[in-house]
Protein backbone atom coordinates (compact mmCIF):
# COMPACT_ATOMS: atom_id res chain seq x y z
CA UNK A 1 0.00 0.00 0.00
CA UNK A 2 1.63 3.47 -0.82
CA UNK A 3 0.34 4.99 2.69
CA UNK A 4 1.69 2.09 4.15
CA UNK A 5 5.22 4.04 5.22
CA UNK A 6 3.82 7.04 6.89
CA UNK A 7 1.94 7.69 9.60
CA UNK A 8 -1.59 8.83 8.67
CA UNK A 9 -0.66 12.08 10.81
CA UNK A 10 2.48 12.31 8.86
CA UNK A 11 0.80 11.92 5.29
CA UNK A 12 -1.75 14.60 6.12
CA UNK A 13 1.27 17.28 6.45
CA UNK A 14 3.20 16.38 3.98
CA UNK A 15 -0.13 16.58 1.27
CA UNK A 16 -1.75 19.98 2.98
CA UNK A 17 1.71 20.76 2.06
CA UNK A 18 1.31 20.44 -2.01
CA UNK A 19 -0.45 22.52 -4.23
CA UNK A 20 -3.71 21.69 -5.25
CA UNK A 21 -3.13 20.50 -8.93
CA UNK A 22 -0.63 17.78 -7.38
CA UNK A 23 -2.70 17.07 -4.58
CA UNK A 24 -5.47 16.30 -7.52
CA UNK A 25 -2.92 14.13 -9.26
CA UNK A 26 -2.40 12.28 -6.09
CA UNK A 27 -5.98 11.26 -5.41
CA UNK A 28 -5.58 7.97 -7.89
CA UNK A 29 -2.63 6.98 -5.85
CA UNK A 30 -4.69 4.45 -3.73
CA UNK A 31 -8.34 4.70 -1.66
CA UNK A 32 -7.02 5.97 1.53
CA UNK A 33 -4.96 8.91 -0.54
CA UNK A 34 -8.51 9.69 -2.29
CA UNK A 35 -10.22 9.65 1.05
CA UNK A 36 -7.86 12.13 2.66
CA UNK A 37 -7.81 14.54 0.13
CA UNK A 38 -11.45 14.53 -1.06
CA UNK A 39 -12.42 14.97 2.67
CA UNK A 40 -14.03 18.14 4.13
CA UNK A 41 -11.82 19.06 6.76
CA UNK A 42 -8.56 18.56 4.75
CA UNK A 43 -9.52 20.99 2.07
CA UNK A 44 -10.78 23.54 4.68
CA UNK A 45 -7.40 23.18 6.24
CA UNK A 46 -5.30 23.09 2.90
CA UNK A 47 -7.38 26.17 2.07
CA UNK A 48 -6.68 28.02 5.19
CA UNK A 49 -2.78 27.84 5.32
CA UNK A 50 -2.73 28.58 1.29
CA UNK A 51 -1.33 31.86 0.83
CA UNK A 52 -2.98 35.03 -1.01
CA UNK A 53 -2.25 34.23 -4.57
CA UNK A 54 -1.08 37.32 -7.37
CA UNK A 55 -3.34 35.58 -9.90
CA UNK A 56 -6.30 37.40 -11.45
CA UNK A 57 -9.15 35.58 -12.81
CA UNK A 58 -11.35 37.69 -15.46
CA UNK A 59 -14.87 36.40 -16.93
CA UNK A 60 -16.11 37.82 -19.94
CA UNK A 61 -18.61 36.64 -22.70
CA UNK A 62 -18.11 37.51 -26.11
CA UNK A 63 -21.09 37.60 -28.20
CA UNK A 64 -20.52 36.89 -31.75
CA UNK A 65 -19.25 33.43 -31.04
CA UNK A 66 -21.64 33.24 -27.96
CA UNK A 67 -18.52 31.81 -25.73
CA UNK A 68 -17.90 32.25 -22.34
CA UNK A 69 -14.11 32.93 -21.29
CA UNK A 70 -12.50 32.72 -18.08
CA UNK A 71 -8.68 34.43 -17.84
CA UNK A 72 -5.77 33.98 -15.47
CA UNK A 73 -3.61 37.26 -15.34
CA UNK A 74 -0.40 37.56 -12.91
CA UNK A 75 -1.67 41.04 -10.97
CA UNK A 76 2.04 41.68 -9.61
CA UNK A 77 2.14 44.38 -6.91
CA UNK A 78 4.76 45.99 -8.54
CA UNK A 79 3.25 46.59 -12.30
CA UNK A 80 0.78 49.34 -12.17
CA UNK A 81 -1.31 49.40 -15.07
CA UNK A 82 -0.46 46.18 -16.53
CA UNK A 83 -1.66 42.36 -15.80
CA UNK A 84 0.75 39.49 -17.29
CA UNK A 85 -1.63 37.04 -19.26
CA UNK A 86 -1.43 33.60 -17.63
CA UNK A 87 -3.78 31.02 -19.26
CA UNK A 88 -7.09 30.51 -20.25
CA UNK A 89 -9.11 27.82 -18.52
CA UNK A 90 -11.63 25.08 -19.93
CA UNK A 91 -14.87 26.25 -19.18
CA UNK A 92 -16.10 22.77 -18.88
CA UNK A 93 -20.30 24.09 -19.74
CA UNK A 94 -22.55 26.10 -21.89
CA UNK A 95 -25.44 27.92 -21.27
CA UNK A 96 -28.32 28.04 -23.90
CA UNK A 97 -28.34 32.07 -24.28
CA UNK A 98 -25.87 34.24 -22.55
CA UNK A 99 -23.50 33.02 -20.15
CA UNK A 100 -24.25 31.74 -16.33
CA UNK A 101 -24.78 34.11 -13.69
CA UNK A 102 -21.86 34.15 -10.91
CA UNK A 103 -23.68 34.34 -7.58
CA UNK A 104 -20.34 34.78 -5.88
CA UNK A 105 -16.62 32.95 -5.03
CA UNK A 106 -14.68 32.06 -2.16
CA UNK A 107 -11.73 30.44 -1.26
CA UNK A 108 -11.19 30.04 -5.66
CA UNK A 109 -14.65 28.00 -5.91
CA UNK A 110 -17.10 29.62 -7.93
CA UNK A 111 -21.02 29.56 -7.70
CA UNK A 112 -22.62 29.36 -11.27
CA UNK A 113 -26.80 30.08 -11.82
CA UNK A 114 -28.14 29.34 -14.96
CA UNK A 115 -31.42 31.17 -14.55
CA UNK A 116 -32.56 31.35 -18.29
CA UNK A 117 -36.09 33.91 -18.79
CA UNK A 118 -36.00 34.04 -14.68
CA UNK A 119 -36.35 30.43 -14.30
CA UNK A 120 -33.41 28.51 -11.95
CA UNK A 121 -32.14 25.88 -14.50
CA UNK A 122 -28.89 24.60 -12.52
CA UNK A 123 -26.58 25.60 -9.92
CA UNK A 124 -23.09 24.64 -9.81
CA UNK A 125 -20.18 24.77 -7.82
CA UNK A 126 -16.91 24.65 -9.74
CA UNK A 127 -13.17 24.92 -8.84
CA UNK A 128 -11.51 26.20 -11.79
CA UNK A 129 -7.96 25.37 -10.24
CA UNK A 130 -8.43 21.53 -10.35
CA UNK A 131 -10.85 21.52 -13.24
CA UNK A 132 -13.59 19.99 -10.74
CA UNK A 133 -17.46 20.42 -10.55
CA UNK A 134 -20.66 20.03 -8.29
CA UNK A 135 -23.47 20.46 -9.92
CA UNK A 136 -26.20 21.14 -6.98
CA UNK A 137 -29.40 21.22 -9.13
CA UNK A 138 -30.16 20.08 -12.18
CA UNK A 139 -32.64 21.49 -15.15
CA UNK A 140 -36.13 20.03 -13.89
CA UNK A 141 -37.03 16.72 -14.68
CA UNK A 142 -40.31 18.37 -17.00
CA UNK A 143 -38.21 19.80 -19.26
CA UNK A 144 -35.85 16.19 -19.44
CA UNK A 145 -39.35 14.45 -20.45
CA UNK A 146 -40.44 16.89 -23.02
CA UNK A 147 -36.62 16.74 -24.33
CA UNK A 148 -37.30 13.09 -24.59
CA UNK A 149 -40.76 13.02 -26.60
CA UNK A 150 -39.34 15.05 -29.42
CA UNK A 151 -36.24 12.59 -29.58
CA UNK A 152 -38.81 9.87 -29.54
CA UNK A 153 -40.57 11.36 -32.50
CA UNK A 154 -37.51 12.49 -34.59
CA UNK A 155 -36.34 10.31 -37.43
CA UNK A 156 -33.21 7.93 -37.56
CA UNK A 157 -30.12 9.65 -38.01
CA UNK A 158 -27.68 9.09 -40.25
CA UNK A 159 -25.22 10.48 -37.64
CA UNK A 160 -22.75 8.09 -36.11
CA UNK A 161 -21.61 8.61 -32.58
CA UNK A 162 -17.42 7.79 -31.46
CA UNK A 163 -16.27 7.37 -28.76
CA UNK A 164 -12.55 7.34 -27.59
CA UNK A 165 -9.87 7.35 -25.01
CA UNK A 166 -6.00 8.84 -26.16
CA UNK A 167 -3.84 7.19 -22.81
CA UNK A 168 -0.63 9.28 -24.31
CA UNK A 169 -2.67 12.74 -23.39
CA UNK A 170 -5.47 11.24 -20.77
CA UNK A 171 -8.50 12.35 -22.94
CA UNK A 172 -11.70 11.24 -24.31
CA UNK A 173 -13.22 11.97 -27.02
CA UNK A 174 -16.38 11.90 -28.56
CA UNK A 175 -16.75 12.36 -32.34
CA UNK A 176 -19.48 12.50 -34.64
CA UNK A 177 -19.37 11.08 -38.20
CA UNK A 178 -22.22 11.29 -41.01
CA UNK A 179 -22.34 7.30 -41.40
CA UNK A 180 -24.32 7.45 -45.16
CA UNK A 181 -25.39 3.79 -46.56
CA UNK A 182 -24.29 5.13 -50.14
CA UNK A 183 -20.49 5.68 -48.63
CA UNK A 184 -18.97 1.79 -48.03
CA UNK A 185 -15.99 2.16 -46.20
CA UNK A 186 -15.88 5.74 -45.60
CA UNK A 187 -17.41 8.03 -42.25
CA UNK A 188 -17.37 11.97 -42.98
CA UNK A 189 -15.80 13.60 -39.74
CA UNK A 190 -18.44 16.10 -38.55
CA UNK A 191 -17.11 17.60 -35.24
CA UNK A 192 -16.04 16.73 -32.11
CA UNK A 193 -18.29 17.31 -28.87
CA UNK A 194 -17.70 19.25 -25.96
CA UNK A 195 -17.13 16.84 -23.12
CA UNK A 196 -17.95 18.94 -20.29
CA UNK A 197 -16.53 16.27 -17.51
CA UNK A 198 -13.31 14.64 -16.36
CA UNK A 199 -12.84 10.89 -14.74
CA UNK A 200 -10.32 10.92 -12.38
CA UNK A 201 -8.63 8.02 -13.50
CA UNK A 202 -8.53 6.93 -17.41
CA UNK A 203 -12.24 7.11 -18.96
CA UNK A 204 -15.66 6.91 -18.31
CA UNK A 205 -17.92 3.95 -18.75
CA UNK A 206 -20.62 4.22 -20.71
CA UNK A 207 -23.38 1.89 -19.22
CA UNK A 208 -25.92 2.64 -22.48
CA UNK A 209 -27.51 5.06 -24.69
CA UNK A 210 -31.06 5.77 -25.80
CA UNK A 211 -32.93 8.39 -27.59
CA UNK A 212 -29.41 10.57 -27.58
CA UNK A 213 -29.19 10.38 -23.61
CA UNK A 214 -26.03 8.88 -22.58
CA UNK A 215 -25.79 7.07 -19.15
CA UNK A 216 -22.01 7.52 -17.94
CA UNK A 217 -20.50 5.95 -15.17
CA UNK A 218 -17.69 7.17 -12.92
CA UNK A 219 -15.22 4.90 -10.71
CA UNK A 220 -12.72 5.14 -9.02
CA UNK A 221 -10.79 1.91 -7.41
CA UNK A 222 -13.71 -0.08 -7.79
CA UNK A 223 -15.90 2.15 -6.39
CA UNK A 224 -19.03 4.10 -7.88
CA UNK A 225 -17.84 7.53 -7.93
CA UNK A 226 -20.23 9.33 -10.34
CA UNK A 227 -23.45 8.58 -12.81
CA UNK A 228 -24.38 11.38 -15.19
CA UNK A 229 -27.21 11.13 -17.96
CA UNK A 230 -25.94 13.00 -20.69
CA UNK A 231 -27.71 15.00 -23.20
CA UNK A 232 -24.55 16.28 -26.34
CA UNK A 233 -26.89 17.76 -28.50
CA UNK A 234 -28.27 20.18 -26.49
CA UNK A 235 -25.09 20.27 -23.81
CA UNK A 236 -27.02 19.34 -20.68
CA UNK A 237 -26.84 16.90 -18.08
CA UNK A 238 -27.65 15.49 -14.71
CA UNK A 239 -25.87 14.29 -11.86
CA UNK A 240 -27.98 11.52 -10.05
CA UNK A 241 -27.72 11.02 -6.61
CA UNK A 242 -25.52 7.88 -5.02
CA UNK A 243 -27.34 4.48 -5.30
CA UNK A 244 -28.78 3.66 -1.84
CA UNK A 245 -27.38 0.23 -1.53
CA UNK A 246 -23.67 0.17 0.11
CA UNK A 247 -22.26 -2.97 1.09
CA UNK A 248 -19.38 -2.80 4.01
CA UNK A 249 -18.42 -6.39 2.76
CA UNK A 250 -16.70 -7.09 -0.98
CA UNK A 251 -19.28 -6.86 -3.72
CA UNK A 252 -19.59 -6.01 -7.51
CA UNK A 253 -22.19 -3.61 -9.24
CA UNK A 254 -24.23 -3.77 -12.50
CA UNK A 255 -26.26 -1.11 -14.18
CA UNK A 256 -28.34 -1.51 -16.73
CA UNK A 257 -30.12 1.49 -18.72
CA UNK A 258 -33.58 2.29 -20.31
CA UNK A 259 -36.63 4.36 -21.32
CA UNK A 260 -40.05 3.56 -20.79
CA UNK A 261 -41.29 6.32 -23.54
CA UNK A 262 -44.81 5.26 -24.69
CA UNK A 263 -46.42 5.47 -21.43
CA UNK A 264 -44.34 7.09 -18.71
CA UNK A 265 -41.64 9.76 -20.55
CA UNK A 266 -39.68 7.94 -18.20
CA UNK A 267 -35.63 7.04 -18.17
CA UNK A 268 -34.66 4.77 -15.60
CA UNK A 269 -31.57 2.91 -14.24
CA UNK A 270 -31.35 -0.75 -12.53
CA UNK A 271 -28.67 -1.56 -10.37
CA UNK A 272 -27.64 -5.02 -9.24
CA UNK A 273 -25.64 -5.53 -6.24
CA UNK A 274 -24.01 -8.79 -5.93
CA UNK A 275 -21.91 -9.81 -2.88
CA UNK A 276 -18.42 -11.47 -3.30
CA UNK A 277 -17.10 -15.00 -1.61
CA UNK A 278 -13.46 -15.81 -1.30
CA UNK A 279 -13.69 -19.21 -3.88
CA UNK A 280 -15.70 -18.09 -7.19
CA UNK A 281 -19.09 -16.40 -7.95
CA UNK A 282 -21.23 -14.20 -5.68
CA UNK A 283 -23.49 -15.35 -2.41
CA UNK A 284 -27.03 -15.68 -3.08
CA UNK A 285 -29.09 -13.05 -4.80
CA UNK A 286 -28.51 -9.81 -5.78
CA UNK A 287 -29.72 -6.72 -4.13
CA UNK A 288 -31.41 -4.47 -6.58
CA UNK A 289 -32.40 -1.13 -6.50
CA UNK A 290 -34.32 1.09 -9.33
CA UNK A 291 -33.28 5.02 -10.30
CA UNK A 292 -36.55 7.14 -12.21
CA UNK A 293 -35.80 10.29 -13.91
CA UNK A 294 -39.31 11.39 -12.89
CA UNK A 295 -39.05 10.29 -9.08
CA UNK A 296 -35.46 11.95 -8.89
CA UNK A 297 -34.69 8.96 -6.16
CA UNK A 298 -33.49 5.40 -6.34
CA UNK A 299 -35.59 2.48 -4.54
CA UNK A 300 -35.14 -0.80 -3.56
CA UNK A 301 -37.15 -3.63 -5.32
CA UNK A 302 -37.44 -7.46 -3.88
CA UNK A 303 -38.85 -10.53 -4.60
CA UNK A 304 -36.88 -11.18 -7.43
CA UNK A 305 -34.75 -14.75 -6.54
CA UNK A 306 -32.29 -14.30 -9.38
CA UNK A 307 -29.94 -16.94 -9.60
CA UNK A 308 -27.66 -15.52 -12.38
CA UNK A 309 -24.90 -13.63 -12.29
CA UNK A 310 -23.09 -11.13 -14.04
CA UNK A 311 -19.07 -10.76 -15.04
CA UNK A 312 -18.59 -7.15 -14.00
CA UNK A 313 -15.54 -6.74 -15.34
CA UNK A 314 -16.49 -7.59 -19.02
CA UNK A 315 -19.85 -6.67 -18.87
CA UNK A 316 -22.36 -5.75 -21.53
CA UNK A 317 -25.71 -4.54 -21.54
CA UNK A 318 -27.64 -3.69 -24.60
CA UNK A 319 -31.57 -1.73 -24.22
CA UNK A 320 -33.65 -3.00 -27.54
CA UNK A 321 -37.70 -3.01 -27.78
CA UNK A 322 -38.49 -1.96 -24.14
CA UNK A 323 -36.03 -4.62 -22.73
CA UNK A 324 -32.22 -4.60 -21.28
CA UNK A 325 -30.29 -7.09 -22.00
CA UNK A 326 -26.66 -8.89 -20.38
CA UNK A 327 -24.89 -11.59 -20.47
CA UNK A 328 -25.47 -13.52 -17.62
CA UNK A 329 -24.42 -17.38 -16.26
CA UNK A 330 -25.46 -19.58 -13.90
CA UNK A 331 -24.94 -23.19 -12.04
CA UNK A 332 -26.54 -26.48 -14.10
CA UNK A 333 -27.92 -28.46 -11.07
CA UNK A 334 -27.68 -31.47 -12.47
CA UNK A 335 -24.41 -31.40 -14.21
CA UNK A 336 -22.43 -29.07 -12.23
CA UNK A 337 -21.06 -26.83 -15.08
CA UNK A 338 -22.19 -23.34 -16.08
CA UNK A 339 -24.46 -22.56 -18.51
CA UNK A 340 -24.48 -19.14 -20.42
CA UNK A 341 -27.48 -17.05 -21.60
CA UNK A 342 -29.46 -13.65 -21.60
CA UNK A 343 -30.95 -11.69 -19.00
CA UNK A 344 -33.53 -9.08 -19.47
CA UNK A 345 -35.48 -6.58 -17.06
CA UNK A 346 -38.68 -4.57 -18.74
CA UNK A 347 -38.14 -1.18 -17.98
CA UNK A 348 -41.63 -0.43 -17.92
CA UNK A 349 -42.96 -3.41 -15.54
CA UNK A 350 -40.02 -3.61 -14.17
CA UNK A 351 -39.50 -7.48 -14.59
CA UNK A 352 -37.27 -10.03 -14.58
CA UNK A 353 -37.13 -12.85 -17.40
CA UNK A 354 -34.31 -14.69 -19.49
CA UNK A 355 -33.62 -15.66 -23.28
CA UNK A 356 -31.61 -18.82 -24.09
CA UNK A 357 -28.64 -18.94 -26.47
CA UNK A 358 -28.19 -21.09 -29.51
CA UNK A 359 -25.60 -23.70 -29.41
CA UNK A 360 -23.68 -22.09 -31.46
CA UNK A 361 -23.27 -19.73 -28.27
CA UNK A 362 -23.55 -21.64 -25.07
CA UNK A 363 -19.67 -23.34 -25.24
CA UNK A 364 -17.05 -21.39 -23.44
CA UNK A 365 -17.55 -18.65 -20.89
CA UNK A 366 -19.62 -15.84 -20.64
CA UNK A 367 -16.73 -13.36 -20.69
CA UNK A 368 -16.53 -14.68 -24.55
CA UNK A 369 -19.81 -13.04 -25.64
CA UNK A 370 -20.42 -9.27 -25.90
CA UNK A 371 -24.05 -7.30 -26.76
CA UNK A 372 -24.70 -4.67 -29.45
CA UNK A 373 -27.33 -3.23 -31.37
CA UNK A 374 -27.85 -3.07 -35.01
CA UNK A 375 -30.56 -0.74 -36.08
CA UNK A 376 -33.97 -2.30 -33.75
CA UNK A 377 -31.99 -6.11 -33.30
CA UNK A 378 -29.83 -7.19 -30.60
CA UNK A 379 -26.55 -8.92 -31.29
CA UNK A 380 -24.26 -11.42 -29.62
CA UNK A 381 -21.17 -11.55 -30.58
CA UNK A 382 -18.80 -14.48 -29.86
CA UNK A 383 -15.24 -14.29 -30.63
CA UNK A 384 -13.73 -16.90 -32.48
CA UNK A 385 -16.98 -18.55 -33.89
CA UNK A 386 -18.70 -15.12 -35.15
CA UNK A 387 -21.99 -12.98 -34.38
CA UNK A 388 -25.56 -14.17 -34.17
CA UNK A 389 -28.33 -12.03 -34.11
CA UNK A 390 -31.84 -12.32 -32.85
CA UNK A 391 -33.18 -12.86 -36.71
CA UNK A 392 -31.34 -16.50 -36.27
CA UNK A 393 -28.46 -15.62 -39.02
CA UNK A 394 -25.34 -16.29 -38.14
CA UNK A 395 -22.45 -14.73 -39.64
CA UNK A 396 -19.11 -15.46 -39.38
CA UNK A 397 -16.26 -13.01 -39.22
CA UNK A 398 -12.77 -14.46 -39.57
CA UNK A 399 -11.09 -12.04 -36.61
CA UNK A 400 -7.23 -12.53 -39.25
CA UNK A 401 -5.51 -9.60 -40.56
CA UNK A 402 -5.06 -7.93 -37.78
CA UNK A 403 -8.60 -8.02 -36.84
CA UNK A 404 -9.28 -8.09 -32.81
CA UNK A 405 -12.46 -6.44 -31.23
CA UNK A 406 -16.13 -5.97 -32.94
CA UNK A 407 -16.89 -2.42 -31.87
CA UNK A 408 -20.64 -1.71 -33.40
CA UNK A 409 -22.57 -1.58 -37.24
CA UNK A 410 -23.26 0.67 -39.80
CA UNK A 411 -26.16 1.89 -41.39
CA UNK A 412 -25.43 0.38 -44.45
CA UNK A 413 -24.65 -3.34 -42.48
CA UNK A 414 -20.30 -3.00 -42.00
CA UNK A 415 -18.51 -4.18 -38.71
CA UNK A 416 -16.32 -1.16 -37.12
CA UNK A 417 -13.50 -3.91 -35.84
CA UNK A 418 -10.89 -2.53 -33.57
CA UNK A 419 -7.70 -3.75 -35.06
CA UNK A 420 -4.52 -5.00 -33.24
CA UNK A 421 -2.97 -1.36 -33.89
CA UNK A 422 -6.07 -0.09 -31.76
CA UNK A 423 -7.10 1.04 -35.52
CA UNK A 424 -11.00 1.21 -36.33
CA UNK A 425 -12.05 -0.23 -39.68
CA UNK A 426 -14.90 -0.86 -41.75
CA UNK A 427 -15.40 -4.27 -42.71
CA UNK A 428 -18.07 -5.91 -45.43
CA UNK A 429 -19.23 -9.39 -43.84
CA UNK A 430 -20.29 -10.09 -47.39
CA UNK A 431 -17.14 -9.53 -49.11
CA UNK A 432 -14.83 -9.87 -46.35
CA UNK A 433 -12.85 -6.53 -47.53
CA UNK A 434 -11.71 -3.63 -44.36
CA UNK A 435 -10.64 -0.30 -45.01
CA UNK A 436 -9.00 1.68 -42.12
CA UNK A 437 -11.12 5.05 -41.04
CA UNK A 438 -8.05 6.80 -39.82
CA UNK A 439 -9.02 6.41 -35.81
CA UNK A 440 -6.97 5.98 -33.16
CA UNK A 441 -7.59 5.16 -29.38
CA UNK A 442 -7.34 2.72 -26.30
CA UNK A 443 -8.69 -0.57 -26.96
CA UNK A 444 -11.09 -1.11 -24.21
CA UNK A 445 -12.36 2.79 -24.91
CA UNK A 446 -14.15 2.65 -27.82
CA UNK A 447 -18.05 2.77 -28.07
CA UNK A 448 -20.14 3.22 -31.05
């Protein structure tokens, strides 16, 4: 353990002693680091003993490119007239009209208001000096539902959502591309999206999408540390509140992600909370609790004696017709081995059921098999024997050449296949033929 040579006493000097963008830095040293740091009464104290700084920061908005800037200037005693230009910070949001209103600062965290035609929309709390955010209130939950009928009612887009991590610089990106079925092997770059959040370590996980609402996930040594519901069209999002269910003993987690539209205008999250034994598996069944976008709070649900289990690590989930989907396994009675198949909870009657795989599918282990959409069908794909979707066709990709990960489809019926380069290419089942798109990235980052 890297605490494991100091006193805890000691360690809390020597880190009120840093400044705070290494003292950031050093919160994905280990959990007890984290703990120290992120805690209350050490950045009250680290505040305290910091001395007055010479540094200036300036707000403005300008306009014609409706931007919001904020300016570091060195405001030296000893230069009247004149402020030295430091940097410009990432202003990590954006406001519909205008820019946010700053209700005040204090000890260098600033209060934002975004109070649009009079209305409160959100109100954050941001330290600009470690490029961190609270965001205390979110946009109401009226406007999230009305956002969501008029995605529900728009047509299919022929735009193609990237995303990406770059390890070399620590950022992630998300691209759009104009994915056109009369272009074979060929995306036109359209821009890249302003990714108004930071994971402390690496990138986050992306637990599903629907409707243009992207469920991320934050963590942090194993540990949940954020969930955020995205909107990047319109540059909103919320912050939900920590799941309810907290195990002291060792456990895993698994969200799952969904929209009950038709009748509700309703986006909700599932969580499954399994609890860890020292040989293999989990001990008997999983807590579960429910998130609603319209209730604002998560809930517990029982009476569901689920016997499967999920591989956290490697998990998948995939939300198709109403339904999410994983990979799950399970114990044969009889025969003593494990047998493979699909899960499913209806986000609307928020139920349980199960779908069995093909042969073709149920050999090997469950961290073999991987779920994805294409256009309104789920897909499982197995590596090494090919992809079978829920029309019963099986196709078989021959993962040569350089060929290593299935990433997601195109309109017009390509593979995007991660290559061994960490390359994305488009690939023709019919003809067998890739052509390289000219993106780069981390291997486990990608999602389409």
């Amino acid at each position: 353990m890297a605490d494991s040579y100091f006193l805890p006493e000691l360690l809390r000097e020597i880190l009120l002693k840093l400044p705070a963008k290494s003292l950031l830095r050093f919160t994905a040293v280990c959990e007890s680091w984290h703990s120290v740091i992120t805690s209350f009464p050490f950045i009250s104290a680290h505040l305290a003993q910091t001395p007055h700084s010479d540094t200036l920061i300036v707000r403005r908005y300008v306009s014609t490119s409706n931007r919001e800037h904020y300016s570091l200037f060195q405001d030296s005693k000893n230069q009247p007239f004149y402020l030295n230009f430091t940097s410009e910070l990432n202003f990590p949001f954006n406001i519909q009209l205008g820019y946010f209103r700053i209700i005040g600062s204090c000890n260098g965290i600033l209060c934002l208001a975004d109070d649009l035609f009079g209305e409160l929309r959100s109100l954050i709390l941001w330290n600009p000096s470690i490029q961190n955010c609270l965001q205390i209130m979110a946009f109401p939950h009226h406007q999230f539902s009305f956002i969501s009928a008029h995605l529900a009612q728009t047509p299919h887009s022929n735009t193609l959502l990237v995303r990406r991590y770059i390890d070399t610089c620590n950022k992630e990106n998300y691209l759009l591309f104009q994915d056109s079925k009369n272009q074979p092997f060929s995306l036109d770059f359209i821009s890249e999206l302003n990714f108004p959040f930071k994971c402390q370590r690496g990138y986050y996980t992306i637990v599903g999408s629907y409707n243009g609402i992207v469920c991320l996930s934050g963590k942090l040594f194993g540990k949940l540390r954020s969930l955020v519901l995205w909107n990047p069209s319109i540059q909103k999002f919320i912050t939900l509140p920590f799941p309810s269910i907290k195990p002291k003993s060792p456990h895993m987690s698994v969200l799952g992600f969904g929209a009950d539209l038709p009748e509700t205008n309703d986006y909700k999250l599932v969580r499954l909370v399994y609890r860890k034994n020292d040989v293999f598996g989990h001990n008997g069944f999983p807590e579960i609790e429910i998130y609603s976008i319209n209730s604002g709070v998560w809930r517990r649900v029982v009476g569901f004696g689920i016997k499967h289990c999920i591989v956290e690590v490697m998990s998948s989930q995939a939300f198709v017709k109403g339904f999410v989907h994983w990979i799950v396994y399970d114990f044969v009675v009889n025969g003593g081995g494990l047998r493979v198949l699909i899960m499913t909870f209806n986000i609307a009657d928020e139920v349980f059921g199960e779908i069995m795989l093909p042969d073709a599918l149920t050999g090997g282990i469950a961290t073999g098999l991987s779920l994805m959409l294409f256009e309104e069908s789920l897909v499982v794909v197995k590596y090494g024997r090919g992809m079978y979707g829920v029309s019963m066709k099986l196709y078989r990709i021959n993962l040569v050449a350089n060929l290593k990960k299935v990433v997601g489809f195109r309109n017009n019926g390509e593979v995007l296949i991660l290559t061994r380069e960490n390359g994305l290419v488009s690939y023709d089942p019919n003809s067998g033929r890739n052509t390289g798109l000219g993106i780069q990235g981390y291997t486990w980052s990608f999602y389409v």
